[in-house]
Protein backbone atom coordinates (compact mmCIF):
# COMPACT_ATOMS: atom_id res chain seq x y z
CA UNK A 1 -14.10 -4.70 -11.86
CA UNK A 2 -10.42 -5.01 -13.39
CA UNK A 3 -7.51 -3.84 -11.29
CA UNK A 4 -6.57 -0.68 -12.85
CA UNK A 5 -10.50 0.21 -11.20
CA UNK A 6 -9.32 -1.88 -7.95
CA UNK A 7 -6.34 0.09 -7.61
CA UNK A 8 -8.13 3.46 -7.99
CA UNK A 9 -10.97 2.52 -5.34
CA UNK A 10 -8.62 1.14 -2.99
CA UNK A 11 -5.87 4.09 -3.01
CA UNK A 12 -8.96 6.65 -2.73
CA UNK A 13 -9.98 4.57 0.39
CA UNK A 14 -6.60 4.66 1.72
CA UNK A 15 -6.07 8.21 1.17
CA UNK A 16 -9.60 9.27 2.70
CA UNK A 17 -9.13 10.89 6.01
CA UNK A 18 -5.34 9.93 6.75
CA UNK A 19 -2.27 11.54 6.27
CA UNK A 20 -1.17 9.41 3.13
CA UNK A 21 -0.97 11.49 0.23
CA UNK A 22 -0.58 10.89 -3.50
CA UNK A 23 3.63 10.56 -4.85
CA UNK A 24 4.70 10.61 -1.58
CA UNK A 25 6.73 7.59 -0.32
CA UNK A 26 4.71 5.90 1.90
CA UNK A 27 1.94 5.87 -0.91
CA UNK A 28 4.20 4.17 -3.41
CA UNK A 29 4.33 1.36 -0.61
CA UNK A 30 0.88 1.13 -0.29
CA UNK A 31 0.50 0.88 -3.71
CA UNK A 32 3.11 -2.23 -3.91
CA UNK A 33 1.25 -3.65 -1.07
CA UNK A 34 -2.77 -2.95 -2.72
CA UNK A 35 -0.85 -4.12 -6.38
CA UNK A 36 0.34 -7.73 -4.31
CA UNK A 37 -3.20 -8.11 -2.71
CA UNK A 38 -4.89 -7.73 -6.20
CA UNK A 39 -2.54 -10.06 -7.59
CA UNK A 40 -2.99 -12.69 -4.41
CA UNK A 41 -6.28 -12.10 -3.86
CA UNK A 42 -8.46 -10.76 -6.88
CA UNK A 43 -9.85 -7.00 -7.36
CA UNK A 44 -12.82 -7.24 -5.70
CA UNK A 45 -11.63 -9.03 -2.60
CA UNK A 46 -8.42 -6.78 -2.05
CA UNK A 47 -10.78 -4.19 -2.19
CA UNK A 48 -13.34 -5.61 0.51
CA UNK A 49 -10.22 -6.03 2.52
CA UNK A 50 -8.67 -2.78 2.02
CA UNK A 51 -12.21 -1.47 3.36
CA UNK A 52 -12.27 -3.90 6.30
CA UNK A 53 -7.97 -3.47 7.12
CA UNK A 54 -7.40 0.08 5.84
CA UNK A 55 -6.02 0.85 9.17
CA UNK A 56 -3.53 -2.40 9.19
CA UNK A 57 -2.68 -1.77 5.52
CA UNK A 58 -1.52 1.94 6.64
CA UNK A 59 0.55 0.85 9.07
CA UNK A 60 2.57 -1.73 6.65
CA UNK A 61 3.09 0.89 4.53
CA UNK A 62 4.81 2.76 7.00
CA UNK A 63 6.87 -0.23 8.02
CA UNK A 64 7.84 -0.44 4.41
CA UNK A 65 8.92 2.72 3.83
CA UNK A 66 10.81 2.94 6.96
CA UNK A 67 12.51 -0.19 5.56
CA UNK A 68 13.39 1.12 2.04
CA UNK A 69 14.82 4.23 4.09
CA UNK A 70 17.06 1.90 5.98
CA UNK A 71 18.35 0.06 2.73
CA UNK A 72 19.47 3.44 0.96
CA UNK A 73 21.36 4.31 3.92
CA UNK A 74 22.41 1.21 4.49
CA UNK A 75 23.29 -1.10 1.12
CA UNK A 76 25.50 -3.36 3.22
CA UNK A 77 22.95 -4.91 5.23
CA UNK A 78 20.50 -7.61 3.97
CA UNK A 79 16.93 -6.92 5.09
């Protein structure tokens, strides 16, 4: 498997039953966070961990998009 392939299988089972949905904001932070696991991990272990920690990956999404939120409405402070 090569990571365009990861990518694909993990966003699909990130986007199955949940409320994350494709060119939305939150799903360009999951995909930053699914691209750093491939790169840390490998494409076949991000995606046995995406499988196993959909739930937790999800959430940092969130977090991260909450963040990027915060930094356009506020350039002056360092997150």
């Amino acid at each position: 498997m090569n990571r365009f392939q990861a990518m694909a299988q993990i966003m699909a089972v990130l986007c199955e039953n949940s409320r994350l949905q494709p060119g939305s904001p939150e799903y360009r932070a999951a995909r930053k966070i699914v691209s750093r696991k491939i790169d840390q991990l490998g494409p076949k272990v991000a995606l046995e961990q995406a499988i196993k920690w959909k739930g937790h990956i999800l959430d940092q999404a969130r977090i991260e998009d909450m963040i990027e939120d915060l930094k356009e409405k506020f350039p002056y402070l360092n997150f």
